[in-house]
PDB file of N, CA and C in Angstrom:
ATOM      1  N   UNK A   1    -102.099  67.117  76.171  1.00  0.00           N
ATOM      2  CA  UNK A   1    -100.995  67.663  75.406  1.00  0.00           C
ATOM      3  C   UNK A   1     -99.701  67.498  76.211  1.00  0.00           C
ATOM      4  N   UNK A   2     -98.676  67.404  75.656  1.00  0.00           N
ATOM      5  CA  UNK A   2     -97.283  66.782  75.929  1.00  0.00           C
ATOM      6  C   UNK A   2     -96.648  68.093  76.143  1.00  0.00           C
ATOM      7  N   UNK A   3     -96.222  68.249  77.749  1.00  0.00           N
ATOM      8  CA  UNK A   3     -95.203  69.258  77.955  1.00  0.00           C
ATOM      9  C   UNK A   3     -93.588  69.771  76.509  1.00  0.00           C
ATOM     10  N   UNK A   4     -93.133  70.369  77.073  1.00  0.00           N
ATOM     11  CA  UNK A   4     -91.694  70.583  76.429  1.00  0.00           C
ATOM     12  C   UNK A   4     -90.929  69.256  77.043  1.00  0.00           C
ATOM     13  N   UNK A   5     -91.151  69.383  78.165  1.00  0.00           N
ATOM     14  CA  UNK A   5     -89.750  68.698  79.457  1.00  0.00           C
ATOM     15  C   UNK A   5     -90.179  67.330  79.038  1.00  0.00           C
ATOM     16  N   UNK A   6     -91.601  66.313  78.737  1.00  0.00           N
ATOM     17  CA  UNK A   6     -91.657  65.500  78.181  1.00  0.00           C
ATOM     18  C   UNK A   6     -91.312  64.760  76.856  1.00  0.00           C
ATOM     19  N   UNK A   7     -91.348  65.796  76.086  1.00  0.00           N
ATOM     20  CA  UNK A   7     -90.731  65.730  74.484  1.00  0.00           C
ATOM     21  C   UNK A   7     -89.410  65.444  74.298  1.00  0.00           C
ATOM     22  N   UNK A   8     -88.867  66.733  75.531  1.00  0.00           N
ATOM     23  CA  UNK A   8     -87.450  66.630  75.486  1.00  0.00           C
ATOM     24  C   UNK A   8     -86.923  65.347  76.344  1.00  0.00           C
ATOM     25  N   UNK A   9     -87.564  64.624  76.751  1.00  0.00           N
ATOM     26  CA  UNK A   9     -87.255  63.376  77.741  1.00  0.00           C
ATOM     27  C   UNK A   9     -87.859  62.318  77.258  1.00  0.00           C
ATOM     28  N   UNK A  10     -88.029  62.374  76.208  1.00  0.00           N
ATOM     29  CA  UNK A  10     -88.666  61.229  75.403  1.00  0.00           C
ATOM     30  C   UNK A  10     -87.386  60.651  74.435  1.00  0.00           C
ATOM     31  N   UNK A  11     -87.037  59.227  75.297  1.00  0.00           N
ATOM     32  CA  UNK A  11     -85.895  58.431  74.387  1.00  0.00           C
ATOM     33  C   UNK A  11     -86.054  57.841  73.237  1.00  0.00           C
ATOM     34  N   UNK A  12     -85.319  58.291  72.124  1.00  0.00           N
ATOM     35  CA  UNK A  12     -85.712  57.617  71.163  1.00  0.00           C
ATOM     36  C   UNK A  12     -84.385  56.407  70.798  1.00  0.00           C
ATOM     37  N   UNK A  13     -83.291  56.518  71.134  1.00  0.00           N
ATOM     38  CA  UNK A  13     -81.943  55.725  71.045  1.00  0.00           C
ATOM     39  C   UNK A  13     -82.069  54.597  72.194  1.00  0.00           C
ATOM     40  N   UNK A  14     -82.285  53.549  71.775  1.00  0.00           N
ATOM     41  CA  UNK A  14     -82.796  52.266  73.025  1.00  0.00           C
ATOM     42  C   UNK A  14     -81.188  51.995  73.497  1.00  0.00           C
ATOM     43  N   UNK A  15     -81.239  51.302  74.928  1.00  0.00           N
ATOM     44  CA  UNK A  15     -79.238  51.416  75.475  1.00  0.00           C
ATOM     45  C   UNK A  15     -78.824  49.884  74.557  1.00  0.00           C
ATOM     46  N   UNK A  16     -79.495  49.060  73.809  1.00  0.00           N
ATOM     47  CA  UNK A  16     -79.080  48.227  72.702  1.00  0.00           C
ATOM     48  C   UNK A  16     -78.319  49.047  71.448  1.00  0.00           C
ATOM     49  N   UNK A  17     -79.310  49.957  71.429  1.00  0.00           N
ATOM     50  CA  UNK A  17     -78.605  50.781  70.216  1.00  0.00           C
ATOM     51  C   UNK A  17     -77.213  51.729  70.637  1.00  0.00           C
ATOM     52  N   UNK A  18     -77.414  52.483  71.657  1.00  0.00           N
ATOM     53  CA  UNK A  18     -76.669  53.359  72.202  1.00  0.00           C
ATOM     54  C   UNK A  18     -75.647  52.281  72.688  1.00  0.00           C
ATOM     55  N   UNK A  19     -75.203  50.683  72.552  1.00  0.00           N
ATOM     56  CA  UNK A  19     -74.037  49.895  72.778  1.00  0.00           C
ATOM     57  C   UNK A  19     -73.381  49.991  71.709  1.00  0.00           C
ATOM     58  N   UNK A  20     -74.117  49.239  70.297  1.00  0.00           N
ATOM     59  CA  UNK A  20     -73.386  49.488  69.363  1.00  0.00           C
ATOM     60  C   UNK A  20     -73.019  50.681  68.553  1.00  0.00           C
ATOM     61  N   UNK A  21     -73.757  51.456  68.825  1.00  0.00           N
ATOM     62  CA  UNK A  21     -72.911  53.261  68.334  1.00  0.00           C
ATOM     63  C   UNK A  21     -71.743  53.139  69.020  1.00  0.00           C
ATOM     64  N   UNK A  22     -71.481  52.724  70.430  1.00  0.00           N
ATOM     65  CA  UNK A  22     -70.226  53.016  71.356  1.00  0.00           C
ATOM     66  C   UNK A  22     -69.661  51.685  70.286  1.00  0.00           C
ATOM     67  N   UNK A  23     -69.643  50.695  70.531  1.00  0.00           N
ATOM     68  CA  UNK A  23     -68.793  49.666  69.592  1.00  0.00           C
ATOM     69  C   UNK A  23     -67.952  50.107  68.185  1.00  0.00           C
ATOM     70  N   UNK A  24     -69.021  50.699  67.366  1.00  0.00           N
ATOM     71  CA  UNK A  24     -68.786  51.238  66.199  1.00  0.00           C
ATOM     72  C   UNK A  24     -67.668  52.115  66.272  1.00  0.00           C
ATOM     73  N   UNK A  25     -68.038  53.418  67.497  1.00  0.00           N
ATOM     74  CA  UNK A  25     -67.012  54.647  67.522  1.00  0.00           C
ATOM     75  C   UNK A  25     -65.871  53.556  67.954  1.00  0.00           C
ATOM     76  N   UNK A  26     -65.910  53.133  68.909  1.00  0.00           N
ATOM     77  CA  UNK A  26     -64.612  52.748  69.092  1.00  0.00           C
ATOM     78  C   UNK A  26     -63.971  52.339  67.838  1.00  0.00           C
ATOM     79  N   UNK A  27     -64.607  51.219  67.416  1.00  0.00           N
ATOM     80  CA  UNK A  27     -63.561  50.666  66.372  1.00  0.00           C
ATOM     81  C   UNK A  27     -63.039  51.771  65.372  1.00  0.00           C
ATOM     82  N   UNK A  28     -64.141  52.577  65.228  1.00  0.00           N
ATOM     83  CA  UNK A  28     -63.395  53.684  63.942  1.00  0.00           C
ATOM     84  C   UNK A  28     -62.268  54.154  64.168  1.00  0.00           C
ATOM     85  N   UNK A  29     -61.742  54.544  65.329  1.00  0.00           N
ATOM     86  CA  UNK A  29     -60.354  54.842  65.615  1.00  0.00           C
ATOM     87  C   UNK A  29     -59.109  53.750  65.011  1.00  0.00           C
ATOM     88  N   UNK A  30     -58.603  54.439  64.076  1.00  0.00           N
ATOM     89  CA  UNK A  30     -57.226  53.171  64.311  1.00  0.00           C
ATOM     90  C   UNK A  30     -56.783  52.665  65.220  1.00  0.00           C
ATOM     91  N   UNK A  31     -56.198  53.263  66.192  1.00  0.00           N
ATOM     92  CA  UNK A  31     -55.679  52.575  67.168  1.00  0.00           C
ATOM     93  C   UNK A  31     -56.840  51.245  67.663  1.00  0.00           C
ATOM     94  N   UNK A  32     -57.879  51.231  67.495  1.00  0.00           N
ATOM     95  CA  UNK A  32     -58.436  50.590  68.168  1.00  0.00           C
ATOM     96  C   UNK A  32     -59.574  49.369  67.444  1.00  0.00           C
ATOM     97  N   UNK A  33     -59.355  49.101  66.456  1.00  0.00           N
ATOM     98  CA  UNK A  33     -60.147  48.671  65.063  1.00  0.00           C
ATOM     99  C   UNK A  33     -59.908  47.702  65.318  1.00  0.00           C
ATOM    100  N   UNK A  34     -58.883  46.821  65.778  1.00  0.00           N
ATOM    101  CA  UNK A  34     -58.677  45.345  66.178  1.00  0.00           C
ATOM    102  C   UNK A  34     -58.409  45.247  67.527  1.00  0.00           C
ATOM    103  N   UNK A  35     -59.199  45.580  68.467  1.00  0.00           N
ATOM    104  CA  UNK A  35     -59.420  45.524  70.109  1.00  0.00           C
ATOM    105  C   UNK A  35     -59.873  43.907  70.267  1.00  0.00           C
ATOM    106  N   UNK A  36     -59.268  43.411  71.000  1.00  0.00           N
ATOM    107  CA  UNK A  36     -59.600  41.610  71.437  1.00  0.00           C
ATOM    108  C   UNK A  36     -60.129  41.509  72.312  1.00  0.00           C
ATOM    109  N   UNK A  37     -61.364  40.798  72.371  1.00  0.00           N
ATOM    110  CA  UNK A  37     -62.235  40.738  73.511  1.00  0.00           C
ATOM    111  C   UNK A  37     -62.890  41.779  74.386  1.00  0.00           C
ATOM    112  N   UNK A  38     -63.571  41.995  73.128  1.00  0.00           N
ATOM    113  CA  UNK A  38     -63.985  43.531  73.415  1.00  0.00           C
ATOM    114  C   UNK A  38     -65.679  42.818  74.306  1.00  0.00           C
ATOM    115  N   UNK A  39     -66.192  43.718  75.496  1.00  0.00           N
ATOM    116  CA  UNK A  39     -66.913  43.256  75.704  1.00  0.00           C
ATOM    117  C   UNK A  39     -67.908  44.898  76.743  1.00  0.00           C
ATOM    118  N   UNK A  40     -69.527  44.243  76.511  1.00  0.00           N
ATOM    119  CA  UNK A  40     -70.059  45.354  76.899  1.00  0.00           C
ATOM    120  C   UNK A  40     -70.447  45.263  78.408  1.00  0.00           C
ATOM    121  N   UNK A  41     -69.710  46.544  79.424  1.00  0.00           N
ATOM    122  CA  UNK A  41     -69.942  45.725  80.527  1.00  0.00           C
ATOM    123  C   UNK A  41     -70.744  47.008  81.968  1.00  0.00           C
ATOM    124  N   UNK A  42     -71.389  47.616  80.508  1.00  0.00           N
ATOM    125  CA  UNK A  42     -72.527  48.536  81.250  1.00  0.00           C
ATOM    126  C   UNK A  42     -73.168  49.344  80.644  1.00  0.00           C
ATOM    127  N   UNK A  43     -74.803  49.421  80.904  1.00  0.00           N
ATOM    128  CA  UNK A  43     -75.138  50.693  80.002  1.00  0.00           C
ATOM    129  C   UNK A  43     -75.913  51.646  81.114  1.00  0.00           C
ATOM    130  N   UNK A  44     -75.676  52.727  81.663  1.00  0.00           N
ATOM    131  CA  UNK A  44     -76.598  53.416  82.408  1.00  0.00           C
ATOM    132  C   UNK A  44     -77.264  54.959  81.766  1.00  0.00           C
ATOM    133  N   UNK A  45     -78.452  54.805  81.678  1.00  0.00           N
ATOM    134  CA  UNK A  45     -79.110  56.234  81.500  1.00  0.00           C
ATOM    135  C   UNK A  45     -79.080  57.355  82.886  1.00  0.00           C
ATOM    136  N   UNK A  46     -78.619  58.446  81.898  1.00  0.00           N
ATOM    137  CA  UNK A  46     -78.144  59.675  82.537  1.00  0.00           C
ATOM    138  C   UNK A  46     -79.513  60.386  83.709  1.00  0.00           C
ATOM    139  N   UNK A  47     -79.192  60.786  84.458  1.00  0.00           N
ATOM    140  CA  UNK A  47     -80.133  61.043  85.174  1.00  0.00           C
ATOM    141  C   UNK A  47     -81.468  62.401  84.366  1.00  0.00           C
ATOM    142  N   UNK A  48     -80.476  62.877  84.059  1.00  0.00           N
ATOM    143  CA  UNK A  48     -81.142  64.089  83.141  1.00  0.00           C
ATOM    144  C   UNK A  48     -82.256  62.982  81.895  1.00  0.00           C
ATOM    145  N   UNK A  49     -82.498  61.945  81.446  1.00  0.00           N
ATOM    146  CA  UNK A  49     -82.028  61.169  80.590  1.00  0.00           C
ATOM    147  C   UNK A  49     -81.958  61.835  79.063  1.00  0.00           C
ATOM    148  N   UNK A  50     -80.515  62.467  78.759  1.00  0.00           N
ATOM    149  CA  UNK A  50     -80.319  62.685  78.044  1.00  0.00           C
ATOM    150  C   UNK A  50     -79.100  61.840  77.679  1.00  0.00           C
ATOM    151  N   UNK A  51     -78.354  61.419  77.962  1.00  0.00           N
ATOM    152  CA  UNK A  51     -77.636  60.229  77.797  1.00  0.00           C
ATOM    153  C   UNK A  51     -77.558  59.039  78.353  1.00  0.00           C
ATOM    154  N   UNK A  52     -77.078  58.371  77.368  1.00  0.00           N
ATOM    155  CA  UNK A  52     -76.861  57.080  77.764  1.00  0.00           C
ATOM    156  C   UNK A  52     -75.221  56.750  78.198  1.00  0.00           C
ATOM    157  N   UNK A  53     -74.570  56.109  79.169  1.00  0.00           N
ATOM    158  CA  UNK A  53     -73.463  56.473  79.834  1.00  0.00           C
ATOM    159  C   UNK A  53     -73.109  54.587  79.286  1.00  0.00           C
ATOM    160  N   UNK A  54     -72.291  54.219  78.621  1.00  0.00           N
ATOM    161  CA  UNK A  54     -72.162  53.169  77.990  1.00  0.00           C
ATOM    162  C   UNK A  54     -70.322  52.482  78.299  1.00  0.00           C
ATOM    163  N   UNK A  55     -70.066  51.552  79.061  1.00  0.00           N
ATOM    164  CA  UNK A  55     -68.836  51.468  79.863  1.00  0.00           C
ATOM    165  C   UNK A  55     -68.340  50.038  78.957  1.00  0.00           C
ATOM    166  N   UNK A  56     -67.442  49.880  77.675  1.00  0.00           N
ATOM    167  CA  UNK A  56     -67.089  48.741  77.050  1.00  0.00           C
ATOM    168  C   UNK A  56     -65.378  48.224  77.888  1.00  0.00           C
ATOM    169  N   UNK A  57     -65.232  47.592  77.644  1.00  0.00           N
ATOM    170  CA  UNK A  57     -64.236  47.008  78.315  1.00  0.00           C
ATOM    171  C   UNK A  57     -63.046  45.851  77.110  1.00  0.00           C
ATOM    172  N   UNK A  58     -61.783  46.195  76.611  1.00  0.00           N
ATOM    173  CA  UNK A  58     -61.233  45.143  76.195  1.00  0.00           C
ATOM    174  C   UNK A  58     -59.845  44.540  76.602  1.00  0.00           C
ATOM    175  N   UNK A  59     -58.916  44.098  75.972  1.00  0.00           N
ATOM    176  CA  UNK A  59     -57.322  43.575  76.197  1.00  0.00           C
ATOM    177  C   UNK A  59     -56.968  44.266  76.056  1.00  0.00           C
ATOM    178  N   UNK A  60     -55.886  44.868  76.786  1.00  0.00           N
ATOM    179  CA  UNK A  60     -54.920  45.204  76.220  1.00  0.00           C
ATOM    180  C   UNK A  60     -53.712  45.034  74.853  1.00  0.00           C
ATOM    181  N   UNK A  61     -53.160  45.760  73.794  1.00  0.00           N
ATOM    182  CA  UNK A  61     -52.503  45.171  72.850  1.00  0.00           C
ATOM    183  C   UNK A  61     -51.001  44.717  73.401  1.00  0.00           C
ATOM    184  N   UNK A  62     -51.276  43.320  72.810  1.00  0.00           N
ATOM    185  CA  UNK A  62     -49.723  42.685  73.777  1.00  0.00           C
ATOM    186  C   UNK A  62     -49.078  42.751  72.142  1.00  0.00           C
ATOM    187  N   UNK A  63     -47.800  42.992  72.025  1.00  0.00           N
ATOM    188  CA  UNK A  63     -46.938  42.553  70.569  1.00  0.00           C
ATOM    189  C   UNK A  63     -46.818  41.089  71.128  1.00  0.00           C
ATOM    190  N   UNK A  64     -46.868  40.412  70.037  1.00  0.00           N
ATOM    191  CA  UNK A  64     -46.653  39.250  69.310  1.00  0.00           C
ATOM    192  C   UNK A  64     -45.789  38.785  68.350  1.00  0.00           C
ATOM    193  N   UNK A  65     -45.209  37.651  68.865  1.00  0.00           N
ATOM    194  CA  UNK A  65     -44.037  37.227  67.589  1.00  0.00           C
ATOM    195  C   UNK A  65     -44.644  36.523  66.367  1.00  0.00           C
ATOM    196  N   UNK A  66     -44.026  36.624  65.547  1.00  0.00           N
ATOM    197  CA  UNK A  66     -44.949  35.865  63.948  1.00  0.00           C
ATOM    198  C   UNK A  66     -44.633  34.589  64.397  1.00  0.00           C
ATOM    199  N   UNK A  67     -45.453  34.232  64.339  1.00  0.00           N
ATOM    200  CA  UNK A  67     -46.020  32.326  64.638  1.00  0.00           C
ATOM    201  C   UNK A  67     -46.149  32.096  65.928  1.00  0.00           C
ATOM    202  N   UNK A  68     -46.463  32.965  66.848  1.00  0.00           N
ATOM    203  CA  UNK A  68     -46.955  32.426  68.549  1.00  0.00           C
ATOM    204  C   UNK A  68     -48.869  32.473  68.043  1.00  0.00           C
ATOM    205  N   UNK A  69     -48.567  31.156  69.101  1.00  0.00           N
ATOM    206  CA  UNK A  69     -50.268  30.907  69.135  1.00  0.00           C
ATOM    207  C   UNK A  69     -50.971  31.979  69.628  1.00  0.00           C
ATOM    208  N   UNK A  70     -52.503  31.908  69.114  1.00  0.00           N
ATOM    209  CA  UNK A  70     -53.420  32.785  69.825  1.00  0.00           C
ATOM    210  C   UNK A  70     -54.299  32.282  70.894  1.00  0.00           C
ATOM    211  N   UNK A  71     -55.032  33.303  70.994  1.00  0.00           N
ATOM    212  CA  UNK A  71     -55.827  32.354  72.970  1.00  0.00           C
ATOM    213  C   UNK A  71     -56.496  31.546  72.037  1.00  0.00           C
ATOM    214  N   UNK A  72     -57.654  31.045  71.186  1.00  0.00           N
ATOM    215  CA  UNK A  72     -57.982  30.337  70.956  1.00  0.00           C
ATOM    216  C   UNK A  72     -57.089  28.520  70.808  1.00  0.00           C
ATOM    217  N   UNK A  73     -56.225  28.674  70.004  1.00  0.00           N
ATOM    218  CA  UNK A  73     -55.191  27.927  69.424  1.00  0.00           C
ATOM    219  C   UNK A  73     -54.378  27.513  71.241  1.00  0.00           C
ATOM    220  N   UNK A  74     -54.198  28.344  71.815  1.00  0.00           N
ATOM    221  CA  UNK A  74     -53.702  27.830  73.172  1.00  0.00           C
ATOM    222  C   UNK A  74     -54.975  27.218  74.446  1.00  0.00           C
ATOM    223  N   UNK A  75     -56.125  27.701  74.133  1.00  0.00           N
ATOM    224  CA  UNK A  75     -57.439  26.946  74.466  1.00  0.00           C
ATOM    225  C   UNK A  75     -57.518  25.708  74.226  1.00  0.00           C
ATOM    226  N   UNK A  76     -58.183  25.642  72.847  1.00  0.00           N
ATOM    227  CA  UNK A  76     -57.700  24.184  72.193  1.00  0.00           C
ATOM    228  C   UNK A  76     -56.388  23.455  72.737  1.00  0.00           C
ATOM    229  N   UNK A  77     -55.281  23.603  72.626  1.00  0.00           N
ATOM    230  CA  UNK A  77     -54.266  22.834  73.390  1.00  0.00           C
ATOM    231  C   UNK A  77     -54.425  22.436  74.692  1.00  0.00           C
ATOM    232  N   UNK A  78     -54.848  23.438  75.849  1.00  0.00           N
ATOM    233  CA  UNK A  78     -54.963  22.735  77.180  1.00  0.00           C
ATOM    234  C   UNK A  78     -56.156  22.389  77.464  1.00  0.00           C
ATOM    235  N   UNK A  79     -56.938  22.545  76.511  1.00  0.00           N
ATOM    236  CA  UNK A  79     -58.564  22.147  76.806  1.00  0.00           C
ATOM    237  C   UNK A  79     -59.210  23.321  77.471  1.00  0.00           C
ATOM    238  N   UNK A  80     -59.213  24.161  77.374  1.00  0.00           N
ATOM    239  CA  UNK A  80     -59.410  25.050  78.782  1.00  0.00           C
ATOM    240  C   UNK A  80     -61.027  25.720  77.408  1.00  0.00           C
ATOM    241  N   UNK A  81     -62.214  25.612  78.283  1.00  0.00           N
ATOM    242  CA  UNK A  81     -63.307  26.354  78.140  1.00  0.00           C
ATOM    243  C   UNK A  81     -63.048  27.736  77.985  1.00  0.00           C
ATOM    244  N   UNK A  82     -64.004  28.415  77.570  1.00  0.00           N
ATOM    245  CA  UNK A  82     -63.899  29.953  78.131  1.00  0.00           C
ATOM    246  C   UNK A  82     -64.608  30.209  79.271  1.00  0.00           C
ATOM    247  N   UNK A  83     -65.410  29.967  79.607  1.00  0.00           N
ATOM    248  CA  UNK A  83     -66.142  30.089  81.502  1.00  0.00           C
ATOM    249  C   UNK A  83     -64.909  29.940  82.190  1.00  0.00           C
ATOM    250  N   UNK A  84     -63.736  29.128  82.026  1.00  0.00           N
ATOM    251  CA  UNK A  84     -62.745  28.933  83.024  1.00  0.00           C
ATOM    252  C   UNK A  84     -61.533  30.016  83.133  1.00  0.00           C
ATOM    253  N   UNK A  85     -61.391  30.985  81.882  1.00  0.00           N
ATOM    254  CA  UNK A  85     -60.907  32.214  81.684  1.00  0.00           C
ATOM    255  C   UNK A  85     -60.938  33.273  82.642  1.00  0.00           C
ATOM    256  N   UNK A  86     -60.144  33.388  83.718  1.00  0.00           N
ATOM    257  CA  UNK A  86     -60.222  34.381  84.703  1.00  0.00           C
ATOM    258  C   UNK A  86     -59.864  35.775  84.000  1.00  0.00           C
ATOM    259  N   UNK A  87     -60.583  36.617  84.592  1.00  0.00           N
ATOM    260  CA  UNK A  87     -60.567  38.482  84.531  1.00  0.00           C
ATOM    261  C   UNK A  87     -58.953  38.212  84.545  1.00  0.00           C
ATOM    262  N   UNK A  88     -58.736  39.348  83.522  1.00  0.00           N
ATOM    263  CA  UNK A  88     -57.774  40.479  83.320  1.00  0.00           C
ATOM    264  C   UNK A  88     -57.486  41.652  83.865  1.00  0.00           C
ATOM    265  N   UNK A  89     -56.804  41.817  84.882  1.00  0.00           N
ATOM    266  CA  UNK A  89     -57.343  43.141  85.623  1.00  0.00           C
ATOM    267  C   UNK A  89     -56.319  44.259  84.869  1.00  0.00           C
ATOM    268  N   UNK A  90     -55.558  43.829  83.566  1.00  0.00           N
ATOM    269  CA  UNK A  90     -54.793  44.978  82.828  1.00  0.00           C
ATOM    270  C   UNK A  90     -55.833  45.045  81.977  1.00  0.00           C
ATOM    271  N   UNK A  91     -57.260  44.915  81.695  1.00  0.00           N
ATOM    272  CA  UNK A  91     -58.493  44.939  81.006  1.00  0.00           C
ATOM    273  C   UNK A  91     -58.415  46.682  80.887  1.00  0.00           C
ATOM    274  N   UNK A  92     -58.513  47.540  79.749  1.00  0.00           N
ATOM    275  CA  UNK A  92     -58.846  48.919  79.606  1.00  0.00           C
ATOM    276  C   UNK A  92     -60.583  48.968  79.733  1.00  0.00           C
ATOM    277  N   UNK A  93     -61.014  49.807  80.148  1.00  0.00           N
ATOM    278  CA  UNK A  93     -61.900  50.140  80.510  1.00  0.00           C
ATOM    279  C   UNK A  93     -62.465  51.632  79.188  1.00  0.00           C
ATOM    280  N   UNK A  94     -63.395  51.546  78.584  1.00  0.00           N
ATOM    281  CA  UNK A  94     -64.055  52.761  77.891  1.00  0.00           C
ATOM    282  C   UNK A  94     -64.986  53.526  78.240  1.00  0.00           C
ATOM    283  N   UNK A  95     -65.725  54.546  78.845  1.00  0.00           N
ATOM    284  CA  UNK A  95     -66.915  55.074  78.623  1.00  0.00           C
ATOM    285  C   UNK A  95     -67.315  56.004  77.919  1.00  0.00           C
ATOM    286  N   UNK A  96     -68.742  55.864  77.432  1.00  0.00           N
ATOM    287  CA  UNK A  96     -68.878  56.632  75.878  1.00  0.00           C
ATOM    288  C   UNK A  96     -70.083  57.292  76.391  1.00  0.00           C
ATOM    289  N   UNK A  97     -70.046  58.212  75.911  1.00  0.00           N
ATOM    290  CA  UNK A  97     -71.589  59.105  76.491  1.00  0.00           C
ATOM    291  C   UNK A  97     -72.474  59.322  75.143  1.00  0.00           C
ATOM    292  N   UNK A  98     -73.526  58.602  74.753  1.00  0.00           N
ATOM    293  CA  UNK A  98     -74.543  58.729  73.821  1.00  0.00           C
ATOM    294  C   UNK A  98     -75.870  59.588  73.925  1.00  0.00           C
ATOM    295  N   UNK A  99     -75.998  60.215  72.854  1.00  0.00           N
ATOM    296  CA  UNK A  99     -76.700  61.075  72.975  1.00  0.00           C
ATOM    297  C   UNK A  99     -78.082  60.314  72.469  1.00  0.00           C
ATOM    298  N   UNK A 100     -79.268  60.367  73.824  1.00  0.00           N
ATOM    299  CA  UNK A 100     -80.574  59.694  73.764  1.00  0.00           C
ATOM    300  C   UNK A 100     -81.690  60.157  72.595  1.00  0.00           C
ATOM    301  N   UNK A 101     -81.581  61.456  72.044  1.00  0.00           N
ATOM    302  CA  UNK A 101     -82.147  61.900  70.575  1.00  0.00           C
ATOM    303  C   UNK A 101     -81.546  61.453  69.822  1.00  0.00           C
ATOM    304  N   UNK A 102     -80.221  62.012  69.432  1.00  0.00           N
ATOM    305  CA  UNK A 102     -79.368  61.765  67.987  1.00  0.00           C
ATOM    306  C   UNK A 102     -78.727  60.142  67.843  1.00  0.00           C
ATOM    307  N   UNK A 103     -78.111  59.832  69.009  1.00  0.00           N
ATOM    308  CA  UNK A 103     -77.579  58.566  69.056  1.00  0.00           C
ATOM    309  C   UNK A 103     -75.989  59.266  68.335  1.00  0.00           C
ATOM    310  N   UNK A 104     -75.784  60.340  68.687  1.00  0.00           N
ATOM    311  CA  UNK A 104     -74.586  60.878  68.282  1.00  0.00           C
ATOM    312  C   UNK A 104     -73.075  60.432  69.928  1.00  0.00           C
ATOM    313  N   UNK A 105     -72.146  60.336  69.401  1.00  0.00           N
ATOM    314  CA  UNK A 105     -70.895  59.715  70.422  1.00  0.00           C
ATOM    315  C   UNK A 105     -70.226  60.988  70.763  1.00  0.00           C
ATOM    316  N   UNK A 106     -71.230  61.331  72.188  1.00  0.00           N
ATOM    317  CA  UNK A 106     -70.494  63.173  72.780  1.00  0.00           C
ATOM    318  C   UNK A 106     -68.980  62.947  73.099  1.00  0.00           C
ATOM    319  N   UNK A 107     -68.904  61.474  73.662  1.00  0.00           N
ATOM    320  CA  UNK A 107     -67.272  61.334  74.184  1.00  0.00           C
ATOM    321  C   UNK A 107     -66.843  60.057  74.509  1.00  0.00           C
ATOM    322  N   UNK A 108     -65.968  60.209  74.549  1.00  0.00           N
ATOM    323  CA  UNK A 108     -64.981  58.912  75.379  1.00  0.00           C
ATOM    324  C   UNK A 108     -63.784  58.922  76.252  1.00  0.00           C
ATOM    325  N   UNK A 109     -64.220  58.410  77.364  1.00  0.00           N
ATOM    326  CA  UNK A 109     -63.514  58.592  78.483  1.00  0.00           C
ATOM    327  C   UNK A 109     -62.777  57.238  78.694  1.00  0.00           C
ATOM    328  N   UNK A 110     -61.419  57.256  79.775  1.00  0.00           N
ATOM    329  CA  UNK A 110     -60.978  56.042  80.182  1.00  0.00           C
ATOM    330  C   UNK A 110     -61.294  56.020  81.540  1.00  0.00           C
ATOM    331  N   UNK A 111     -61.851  54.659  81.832  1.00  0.00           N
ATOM    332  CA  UNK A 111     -62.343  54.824  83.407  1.00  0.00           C
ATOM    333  C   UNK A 111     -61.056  54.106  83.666  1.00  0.00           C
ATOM    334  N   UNK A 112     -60.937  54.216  85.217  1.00  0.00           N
ATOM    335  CA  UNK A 112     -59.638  54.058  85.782  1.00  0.00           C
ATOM    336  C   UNK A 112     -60.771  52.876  86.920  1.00  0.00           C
ATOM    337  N   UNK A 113     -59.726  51.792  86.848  1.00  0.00           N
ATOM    338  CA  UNK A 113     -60.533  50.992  88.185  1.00  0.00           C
ATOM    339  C   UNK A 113     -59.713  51.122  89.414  1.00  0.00           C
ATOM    340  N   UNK A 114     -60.253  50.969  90.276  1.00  0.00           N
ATOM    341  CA  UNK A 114     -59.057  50.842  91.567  1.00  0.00           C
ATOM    342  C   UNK A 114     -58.387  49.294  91.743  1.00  0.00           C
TER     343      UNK A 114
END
């Protein structure tokens, strides 16, 4: 027979799933519904494991003039791959804390890099 402390430590939200819940919340925010190069760049389970600690990463929003190219469209022009795309270090940083039963979004934090 299965303790309490086992039941209650029994994951049912896999950190695949607990990425895109964090993806999802994010985008639901207006501010943030068209984030560019949004990318997932950690998932760690909580020691307790009751969460999943989920760290997304995108661009910053630059304004744009009507008719300047986009990175793609300026890719294409110099030839440039994406493997050859160096880090952004004005990159915002997200972390989302998922809840390992519900798969509910307890929060969102901005991590600060040094």
């Amino acid at each position: 027979m299965k303790t309490s402390s086992e039941i209650k430590n029994k994951i049912r939200i896999t950190a695949k799933k607990a990425s895109i819940l964090a993806m999802k919340e994010l985008k639901s925010f207006p501010k943030y519904s068209d984030v560019k190069n949004l990318l997932l760049e950690e998932v760690e389970l909580s020691r307790d494991r009751l969460f999943w600690n989920v760290t997304l990463s995108f661009d910053p929003f630059l304004p744009t003039k009507q008719g300047a190219l986009g990175l793609t469209d300026v890719m294409k022009v110099l030839g440039t791959k994406i493997q050859d795309i160096k880090y952004n270090p004005h990159r915002i940083f997200k972390i989302f804390k998922v809840n390992t039963q519900t798969g509910e979004v307890e929060s969102m934090k901005t991590r600060k890099i040094a």
